[in-house]
C-alpha atoms as a PDB file:
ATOM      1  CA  UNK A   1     189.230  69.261 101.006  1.00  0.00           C
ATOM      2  CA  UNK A   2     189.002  70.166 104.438  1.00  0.00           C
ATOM      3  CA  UNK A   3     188.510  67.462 107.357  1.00  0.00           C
ATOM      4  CA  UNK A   4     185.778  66.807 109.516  1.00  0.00           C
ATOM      5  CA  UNK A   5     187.905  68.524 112.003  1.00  0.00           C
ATOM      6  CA  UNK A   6     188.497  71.768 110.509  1.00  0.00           C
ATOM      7  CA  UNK A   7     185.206  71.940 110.509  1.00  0.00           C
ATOM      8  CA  UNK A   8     184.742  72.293 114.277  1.00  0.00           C
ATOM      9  CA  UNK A   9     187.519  74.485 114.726  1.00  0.00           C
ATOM     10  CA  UNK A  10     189.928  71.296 115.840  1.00  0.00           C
ATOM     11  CA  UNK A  11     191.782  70.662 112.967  1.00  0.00           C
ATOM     12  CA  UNK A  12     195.195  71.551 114.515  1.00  0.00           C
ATOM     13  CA  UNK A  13     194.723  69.502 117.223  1.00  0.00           C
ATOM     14  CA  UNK A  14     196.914  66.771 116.527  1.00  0.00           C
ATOM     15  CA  UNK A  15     196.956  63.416 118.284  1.00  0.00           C
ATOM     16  CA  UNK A  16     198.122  64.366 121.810  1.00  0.00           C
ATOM     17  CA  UNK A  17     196.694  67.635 121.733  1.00  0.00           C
ATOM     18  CA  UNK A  18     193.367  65.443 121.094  1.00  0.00           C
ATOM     19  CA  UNK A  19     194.408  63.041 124.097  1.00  0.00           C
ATOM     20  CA  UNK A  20     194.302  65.881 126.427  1.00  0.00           C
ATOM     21  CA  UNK A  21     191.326  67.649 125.378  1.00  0.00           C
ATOM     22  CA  UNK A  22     189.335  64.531 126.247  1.00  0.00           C
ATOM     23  CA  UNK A  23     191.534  63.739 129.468  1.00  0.00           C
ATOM     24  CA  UNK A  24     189.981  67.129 130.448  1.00  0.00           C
ATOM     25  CA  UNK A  25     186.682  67.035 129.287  1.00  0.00           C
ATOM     26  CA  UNK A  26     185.673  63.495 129.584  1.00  0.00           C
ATOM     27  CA  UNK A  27     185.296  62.707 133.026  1.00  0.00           C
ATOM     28  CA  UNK A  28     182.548  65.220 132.781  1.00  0.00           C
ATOM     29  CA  UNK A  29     180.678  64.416 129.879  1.00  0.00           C
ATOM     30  CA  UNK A  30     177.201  63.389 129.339  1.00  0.00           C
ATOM     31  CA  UNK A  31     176.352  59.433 129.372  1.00  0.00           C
ATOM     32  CA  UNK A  32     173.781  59.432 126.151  1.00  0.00           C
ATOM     33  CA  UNK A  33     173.687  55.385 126.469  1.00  0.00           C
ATOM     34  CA  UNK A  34     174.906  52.188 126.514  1.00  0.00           C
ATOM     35  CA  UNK A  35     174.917  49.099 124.202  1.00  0.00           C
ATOM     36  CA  UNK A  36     176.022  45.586 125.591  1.00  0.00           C
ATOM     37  CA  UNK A  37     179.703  47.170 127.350  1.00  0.00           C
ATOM     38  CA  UNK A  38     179.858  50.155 125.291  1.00  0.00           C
ATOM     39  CA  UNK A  39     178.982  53.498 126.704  1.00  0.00           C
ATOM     40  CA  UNK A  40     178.451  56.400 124.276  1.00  0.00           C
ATOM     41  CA  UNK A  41     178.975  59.747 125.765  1.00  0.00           C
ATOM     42  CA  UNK A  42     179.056  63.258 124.347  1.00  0.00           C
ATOM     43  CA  UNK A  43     180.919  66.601 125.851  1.00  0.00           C
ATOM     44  CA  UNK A  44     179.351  70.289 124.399  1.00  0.00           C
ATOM     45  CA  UNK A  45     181.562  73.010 124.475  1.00  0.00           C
ATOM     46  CA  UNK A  46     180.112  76.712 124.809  1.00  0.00           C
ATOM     47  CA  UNK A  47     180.414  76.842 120.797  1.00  0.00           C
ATOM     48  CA  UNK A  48     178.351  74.051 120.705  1.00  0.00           C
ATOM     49  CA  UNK A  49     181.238  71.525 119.005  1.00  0.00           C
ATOM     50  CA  UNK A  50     180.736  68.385 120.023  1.00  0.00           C
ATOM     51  CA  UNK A  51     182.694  65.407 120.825  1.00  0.00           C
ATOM     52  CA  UNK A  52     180.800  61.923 120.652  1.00  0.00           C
ATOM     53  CA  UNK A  53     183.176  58.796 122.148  1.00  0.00           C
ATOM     54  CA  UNK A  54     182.077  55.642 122.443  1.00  0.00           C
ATOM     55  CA  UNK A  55     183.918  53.410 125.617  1.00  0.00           C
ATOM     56  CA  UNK A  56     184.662  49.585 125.858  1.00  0.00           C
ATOM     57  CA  UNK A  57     185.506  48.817 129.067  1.00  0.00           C
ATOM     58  CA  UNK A  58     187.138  52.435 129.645  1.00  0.00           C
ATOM     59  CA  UNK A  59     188.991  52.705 126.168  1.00  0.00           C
ATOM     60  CA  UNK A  60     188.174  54.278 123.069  1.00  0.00           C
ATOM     61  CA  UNK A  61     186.198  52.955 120.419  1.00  0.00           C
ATOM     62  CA  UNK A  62     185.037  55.389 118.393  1.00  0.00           C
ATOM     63  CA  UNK A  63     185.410  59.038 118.104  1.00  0.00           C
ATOM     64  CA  UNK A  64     182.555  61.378 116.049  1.00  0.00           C
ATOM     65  CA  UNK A  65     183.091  65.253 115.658  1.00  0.00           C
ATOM     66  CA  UNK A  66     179.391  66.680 116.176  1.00  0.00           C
ATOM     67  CA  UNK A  67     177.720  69.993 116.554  1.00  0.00           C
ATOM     68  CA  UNK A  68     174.645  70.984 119.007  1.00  0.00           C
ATOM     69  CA  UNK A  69     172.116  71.758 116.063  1.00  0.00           C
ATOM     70  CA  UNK A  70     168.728  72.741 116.597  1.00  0.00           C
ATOM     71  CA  UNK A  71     165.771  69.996 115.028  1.00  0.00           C
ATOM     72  CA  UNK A  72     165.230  70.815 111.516  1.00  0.00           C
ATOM     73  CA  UNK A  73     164.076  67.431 110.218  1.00  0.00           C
ATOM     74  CA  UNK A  74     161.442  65.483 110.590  1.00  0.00           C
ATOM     75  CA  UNK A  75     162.698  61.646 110.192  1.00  0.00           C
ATOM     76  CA  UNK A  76     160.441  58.367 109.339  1.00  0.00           C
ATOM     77  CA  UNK A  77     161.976  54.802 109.092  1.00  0.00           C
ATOM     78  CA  UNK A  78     165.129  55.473 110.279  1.00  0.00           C
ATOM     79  CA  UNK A  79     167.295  52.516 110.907  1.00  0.00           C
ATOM     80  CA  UNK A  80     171.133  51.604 111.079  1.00  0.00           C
ATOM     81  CA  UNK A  81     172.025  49.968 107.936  1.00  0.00           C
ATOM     82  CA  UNK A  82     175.853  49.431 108.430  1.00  0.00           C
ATOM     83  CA  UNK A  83     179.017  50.475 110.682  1.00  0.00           C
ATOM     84  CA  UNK A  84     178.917  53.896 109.500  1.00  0.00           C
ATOM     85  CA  UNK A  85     175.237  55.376 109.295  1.00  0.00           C
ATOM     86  CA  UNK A  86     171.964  54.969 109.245  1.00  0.00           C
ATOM     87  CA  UNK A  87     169.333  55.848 106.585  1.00  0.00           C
ATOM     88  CA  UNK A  88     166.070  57.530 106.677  1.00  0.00           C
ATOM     89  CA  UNK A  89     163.255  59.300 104.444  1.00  0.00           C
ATOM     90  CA  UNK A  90     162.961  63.144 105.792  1.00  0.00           C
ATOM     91  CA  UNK A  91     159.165  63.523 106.004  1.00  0.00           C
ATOM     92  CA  UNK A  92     156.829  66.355 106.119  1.00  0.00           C
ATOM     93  CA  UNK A  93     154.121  67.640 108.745  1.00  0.00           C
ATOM     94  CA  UNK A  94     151.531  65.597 106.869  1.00  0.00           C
ATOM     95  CA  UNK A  95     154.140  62.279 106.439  1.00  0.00           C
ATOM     96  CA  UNK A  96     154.818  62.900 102.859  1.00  0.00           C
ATOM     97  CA  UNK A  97     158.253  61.652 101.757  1.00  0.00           C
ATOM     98  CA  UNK A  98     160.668  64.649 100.507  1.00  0.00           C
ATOM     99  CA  UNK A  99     164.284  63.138 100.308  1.00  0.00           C
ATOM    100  CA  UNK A 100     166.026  60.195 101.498  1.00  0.00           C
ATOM    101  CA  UNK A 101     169.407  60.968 103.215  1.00  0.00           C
ATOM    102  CA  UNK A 102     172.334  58.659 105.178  1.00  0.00           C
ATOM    103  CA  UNK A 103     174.000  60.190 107.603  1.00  0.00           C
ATOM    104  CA  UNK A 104     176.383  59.587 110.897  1.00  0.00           C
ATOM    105  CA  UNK A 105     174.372  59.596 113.908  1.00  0.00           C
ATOM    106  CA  UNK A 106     175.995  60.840 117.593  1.00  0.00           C
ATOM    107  CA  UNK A 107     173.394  57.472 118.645  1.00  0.00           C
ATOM    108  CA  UNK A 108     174.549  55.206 115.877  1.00  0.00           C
ATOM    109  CA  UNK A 109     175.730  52.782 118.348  1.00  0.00           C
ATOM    110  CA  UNK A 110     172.637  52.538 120.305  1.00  0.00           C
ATOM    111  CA  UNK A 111     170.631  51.215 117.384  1.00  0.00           C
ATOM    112  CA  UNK A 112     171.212  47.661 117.212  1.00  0.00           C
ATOM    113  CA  UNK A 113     171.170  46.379 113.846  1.00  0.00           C
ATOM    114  CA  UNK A 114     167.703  44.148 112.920  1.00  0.00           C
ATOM    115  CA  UNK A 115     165.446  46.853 114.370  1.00  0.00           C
ATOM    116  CA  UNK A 116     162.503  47.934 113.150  1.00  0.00           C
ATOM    117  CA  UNK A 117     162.731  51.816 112.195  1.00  0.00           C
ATOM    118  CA  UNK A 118     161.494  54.465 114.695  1.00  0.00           C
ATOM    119  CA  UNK A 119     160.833  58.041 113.945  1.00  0.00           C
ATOM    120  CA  UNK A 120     161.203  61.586 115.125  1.00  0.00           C
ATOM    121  CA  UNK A 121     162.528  64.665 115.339  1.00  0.00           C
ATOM    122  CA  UNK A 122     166.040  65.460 114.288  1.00  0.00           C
ATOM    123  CA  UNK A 123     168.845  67.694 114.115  1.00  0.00           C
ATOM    124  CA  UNK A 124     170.941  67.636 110.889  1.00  0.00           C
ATOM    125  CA  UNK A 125     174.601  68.713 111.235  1.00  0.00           C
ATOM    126  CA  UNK A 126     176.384  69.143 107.815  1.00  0.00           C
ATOM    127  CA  UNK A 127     179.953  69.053 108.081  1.00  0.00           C
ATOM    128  CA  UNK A 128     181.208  71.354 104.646  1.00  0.00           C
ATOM    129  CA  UNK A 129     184.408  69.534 103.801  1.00  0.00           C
ATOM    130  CA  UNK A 130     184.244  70.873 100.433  1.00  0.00           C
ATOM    131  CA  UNK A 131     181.488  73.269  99.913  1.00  0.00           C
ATOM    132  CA  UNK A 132     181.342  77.390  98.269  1.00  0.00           C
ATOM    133  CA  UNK A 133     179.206  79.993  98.968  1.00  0.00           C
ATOM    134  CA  UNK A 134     177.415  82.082  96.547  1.00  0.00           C
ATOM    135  CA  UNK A 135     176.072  85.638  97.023  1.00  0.00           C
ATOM    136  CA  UNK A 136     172.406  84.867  96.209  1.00  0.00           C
ATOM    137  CA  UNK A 137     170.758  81.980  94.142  1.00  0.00           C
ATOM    138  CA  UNK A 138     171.257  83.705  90.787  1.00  0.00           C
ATOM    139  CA  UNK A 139     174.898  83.911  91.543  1.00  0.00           C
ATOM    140  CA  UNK A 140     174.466  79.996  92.714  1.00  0.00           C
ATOM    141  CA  UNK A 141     172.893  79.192  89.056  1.00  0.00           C
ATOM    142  CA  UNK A 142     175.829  80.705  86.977  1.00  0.00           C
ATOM    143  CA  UNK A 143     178.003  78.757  88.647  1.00  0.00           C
ATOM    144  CA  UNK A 144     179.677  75.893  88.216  1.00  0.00           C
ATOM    145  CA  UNK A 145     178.636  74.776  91.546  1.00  0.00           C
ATOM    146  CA  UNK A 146     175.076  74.092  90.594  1.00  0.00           C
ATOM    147  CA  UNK A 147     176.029  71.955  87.887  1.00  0.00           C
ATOM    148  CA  UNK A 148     174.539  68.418  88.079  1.00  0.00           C
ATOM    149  CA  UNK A 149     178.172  67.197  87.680  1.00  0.00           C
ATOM    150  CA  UNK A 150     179.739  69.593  89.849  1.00  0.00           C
ATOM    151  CA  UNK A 151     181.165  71.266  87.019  1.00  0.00           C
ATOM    152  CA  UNK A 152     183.765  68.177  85.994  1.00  0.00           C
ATOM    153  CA  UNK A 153     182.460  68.864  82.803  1.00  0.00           C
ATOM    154  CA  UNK A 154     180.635  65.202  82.301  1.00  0.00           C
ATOM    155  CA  UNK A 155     177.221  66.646  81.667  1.00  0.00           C
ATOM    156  CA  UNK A 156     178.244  69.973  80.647  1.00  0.00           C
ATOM    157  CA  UNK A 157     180.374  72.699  79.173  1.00  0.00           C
ATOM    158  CA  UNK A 158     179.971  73.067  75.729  1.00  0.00           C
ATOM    159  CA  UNK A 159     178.843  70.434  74.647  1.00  0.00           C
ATOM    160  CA  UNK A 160     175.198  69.977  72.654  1.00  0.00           C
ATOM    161  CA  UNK A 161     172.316  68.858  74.487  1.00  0.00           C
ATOM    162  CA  UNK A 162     171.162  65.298  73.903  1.00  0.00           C
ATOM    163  CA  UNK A 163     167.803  65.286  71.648  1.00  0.00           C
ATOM    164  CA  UNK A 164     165.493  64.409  73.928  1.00  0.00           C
ATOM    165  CA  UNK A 165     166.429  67.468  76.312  1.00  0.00           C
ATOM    166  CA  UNK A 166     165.788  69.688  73.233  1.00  0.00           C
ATOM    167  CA  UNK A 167     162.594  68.037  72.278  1.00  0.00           C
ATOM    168  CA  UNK A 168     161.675  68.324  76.224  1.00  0.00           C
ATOM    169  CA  UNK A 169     162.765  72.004  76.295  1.00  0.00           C
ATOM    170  CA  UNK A 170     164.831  71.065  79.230  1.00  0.00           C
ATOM    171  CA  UNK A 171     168.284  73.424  79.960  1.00  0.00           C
ATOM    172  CA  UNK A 172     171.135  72.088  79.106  1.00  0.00           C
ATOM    173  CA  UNK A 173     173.876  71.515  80.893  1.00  0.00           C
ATOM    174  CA  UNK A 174     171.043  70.128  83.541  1.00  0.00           C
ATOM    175  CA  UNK A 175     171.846  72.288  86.801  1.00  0.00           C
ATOM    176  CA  UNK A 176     170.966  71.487  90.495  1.00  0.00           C
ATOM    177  CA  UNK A 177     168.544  74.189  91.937  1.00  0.00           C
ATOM    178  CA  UNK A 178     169.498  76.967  95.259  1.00  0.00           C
ATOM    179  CA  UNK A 179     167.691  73.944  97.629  1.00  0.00           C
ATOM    180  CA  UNK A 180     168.931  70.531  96.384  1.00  0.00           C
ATOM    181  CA  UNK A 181     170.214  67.409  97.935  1.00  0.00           C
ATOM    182  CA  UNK A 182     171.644  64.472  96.759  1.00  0.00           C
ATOM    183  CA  UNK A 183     172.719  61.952  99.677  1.00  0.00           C
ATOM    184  CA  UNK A 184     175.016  59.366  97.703  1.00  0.00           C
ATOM    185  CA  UNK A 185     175.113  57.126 100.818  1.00  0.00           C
ATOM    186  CA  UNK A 186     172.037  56.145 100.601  1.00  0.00           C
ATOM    187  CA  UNK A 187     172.589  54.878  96.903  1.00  0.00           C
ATOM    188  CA  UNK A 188     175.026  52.069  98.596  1.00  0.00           C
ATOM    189  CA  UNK A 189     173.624  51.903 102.364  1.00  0.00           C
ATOM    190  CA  UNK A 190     175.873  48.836 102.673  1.00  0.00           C
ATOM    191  CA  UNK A 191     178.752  49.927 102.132  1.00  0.00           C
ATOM    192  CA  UNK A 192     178.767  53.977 101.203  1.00  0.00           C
ATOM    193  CA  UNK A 193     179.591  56.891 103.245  1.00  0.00           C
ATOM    194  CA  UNK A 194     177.257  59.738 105.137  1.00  0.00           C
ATOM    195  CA  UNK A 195     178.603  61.886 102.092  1.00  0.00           C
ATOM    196  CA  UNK A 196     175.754  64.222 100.332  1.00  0.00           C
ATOM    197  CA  UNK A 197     175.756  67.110  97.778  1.00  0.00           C
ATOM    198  CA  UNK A 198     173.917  69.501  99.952  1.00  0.00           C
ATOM    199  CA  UNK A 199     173.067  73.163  98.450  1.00  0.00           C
ATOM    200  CA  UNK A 200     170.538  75.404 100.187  1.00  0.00           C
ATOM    201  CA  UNK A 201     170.121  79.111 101.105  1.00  0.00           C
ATOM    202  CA  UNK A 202     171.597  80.612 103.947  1.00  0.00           C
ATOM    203  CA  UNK A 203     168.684  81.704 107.052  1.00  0.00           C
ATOM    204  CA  UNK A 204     171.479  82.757 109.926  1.00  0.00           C
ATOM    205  CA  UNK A 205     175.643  82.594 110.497  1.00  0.00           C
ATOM    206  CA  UNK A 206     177.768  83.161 113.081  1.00  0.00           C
ATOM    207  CA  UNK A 207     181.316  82.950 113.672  1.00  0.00           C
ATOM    208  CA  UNK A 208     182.593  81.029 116.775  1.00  0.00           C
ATOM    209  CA  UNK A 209     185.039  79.970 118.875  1.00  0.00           C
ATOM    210  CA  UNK A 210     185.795  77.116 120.448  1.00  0.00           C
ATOM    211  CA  UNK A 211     185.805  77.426 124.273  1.00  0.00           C
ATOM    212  CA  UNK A 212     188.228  74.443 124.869  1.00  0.00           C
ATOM    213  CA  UNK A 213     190.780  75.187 122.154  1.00  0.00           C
ATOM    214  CA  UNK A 214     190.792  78.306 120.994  1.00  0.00           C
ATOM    215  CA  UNK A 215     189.683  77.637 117.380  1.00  0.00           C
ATOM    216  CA  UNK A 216     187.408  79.268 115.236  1.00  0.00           C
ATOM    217  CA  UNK A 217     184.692  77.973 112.626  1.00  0.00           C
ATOM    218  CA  UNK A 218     181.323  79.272 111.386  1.00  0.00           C
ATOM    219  CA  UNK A 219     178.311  77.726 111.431  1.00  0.00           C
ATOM    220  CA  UNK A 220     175.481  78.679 109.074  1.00  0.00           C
ATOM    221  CA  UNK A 221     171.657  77.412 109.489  1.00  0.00           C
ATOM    222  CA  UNK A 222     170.516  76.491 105.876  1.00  0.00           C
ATOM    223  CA  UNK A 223     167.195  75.777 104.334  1.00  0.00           C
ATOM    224  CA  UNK A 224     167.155  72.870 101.639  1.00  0.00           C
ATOM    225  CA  UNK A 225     164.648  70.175 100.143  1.00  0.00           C
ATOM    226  CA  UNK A 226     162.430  69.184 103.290  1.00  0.00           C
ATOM    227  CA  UNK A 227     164.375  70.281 105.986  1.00  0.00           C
ATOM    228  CA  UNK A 228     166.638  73.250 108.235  1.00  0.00           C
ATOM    229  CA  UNK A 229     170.271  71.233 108.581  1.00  0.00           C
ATOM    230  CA  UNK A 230     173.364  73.356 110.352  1.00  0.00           C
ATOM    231  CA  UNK A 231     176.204  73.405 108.628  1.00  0.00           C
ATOM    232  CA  UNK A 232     179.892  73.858 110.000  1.00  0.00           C
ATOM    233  CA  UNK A 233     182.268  76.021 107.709  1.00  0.00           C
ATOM    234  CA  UNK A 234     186.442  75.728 108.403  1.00  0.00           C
ATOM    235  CA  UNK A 235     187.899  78.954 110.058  1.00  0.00           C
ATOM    236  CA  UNK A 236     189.571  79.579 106.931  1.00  0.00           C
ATOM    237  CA  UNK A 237     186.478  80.235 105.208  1.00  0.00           C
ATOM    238  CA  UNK A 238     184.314  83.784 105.402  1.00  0.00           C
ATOM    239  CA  UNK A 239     181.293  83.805 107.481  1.00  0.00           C
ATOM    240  CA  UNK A 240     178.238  83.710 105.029  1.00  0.00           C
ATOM    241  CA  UNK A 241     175.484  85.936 105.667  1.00  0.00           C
ATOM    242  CA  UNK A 242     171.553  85.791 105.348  1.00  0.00           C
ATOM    243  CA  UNK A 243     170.632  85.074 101.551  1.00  0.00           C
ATOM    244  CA  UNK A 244     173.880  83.623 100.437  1.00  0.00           C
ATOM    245  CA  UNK A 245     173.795  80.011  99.005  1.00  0.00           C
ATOM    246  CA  UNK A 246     175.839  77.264 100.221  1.00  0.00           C
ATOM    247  CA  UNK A 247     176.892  74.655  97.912  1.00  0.00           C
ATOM    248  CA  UNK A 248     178.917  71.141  98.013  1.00  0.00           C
ATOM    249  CA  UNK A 249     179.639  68.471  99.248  1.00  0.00           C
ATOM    250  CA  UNK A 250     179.038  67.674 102.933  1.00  0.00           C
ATOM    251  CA  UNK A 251     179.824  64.920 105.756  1.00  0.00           C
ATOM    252  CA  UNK A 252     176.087  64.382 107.460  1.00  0.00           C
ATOM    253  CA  UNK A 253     175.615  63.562 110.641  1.00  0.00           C
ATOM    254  CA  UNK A 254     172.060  63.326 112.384  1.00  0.00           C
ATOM    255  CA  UNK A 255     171.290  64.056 116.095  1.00  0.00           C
ATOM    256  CA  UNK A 256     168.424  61.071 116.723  1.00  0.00           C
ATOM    257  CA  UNK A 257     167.233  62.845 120.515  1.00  0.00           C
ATOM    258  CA  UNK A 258     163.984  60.031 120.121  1.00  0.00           C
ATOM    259  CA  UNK A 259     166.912  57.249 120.321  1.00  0.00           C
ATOM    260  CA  UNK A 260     168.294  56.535 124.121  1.00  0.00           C
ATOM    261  CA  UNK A 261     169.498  53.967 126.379  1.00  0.00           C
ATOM    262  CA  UNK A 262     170.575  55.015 129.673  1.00  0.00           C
ATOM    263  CA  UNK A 263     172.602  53.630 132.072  1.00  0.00           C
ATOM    264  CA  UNK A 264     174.751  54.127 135.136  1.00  0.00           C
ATOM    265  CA  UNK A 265     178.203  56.000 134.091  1.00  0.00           C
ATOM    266  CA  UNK A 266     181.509  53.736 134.476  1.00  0.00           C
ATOM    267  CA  UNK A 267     184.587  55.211 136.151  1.00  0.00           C
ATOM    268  CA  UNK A 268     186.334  56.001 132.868  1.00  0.00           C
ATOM    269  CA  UNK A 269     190.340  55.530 132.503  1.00  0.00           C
ATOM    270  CA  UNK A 270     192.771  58.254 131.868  1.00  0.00           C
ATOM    271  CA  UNK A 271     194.039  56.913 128.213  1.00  0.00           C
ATOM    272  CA  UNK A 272     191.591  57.125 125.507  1.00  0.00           C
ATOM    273  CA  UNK A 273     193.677  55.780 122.341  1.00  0.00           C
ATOM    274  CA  UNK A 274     194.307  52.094 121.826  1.00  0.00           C
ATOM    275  CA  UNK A 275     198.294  51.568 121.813  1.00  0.00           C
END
């Protein structure tokens, strides 16, 4: 399984190597808020990788690996439900519910918890820590990728097909279709993880490198149930093109643009990691 890191095309960074890329690019990056004595801010390399740190007092708090996606979602009743990520339904034009997803948010720490949900527009970035891609969706429905169980063989294989699926006419084993989503963190908001079986069909890809580093990654726009998300592919992987479908499991993280708290940017200090 590949790390949130990989990615972005910063996987090799190790620790040091991570200390000086945001020694460098830090000083300079953008102040998206503050919250009580944290300040969130968030540097955009050419590729569009992101880096999202939040500061208390000067030093390093958190630390999210982001992407500069373009909107693709349109998000109703979002609102922070833990440490981790917030929750929302993903709407259409006319308000009509279409999924429910948890995901990471680059403004997580600006939504205090007890709000009342807000709404917008949003950009999804899916992060494909373990995802494959498939030459078309007929290629995606052989597979064992669009099985409901992921092809672990729980709901599958050879096995026969329960009665009522046969009385139903329903195919066994039951399969997951080209544009499907299944966001498991919003199944335990409490305590579950911006982790989501995300399969849709590839619109655009590009290969790119990182400006900063040096490392590469791909990043594919993808159309699934109710929304446009980008997703980030590891360097190691081959650039999908137009038509292909992408399928697995994926690290969310939401870009919340309606969702800011400015302030004044403090003088930040030259060591970012906690000793």
């Amino acid at each position: 399984m590949a790390s949130n890191f990989d990615c972005l095309g910063l996987g090799s960074l190790d620790r040091d190597s991570m200390n000086d890329l945001l020694n460098r690019v830090l000083p300079a990056a953008e102040l998206i808020g503050q919250a009580g004595d944290v300040a969130v801010h968030r540097w955009t390399d050419p590729s569009g990788v992101r880096l999202v740190v939040a500061l208390r007092d000067g030093r390093l708090e958190e630390l999210l690996p982001s992407f500069s996606g373009v909107p693709g979602a349109r998000l109703a009743e979002v609102r922070r439900v833990s440490d981790e990520m917030i929750v929302a339904d993903v709407v259409d034009d006319a308000g009509e519910q279409a999924t429910m997803l948890a995901a990471a948010s680059e403004q997580l720490l600006l939504l205090p918890r007890g709000t009342g949900p807000i709404s917008g527009r949003a950009s999804l970035i899916a992060l494909g820590v373990q995802v494959t891609v498939h030459a078309d969706e007929d290629a995606f429905a052989a597979s064992d990728a669009s099985l409901l169980s992921g092809g672990d063989g729980e709901d599958g294989g050879d096995s026969e097909p329960p009665a009522h699926f046969v009385e139903n006419g329903w195919t066994w084993p039951p399969r997951m279709g080209a544009e499907s989503f299944i966001s498991y963190g919003a199944f335990d908001q409490e305590n579950g993880d911006p982790i989501a079986q995300l399969n849709g069909i590839v619109l655009s890809a590009e290969r790119r490198v990182v400006a900063a580093t040096g490392g590469e990654f791909s990043v594919a726009r993808v159309r699934s149930v109710g929304f446009e998300a980008d997703l980030c592919l590891p360097g190691d992987v081959p650039t999908p093109a137009p038509g292909n479908v992408i399928g697995g499991v994926v690290y969310l993280i939401a870009d919340l643009p309606f969702v800011s708290a400015p302030a004044p940017a403090a003088k930040a200090k030259r060591s970012w990691w906690r000793r």
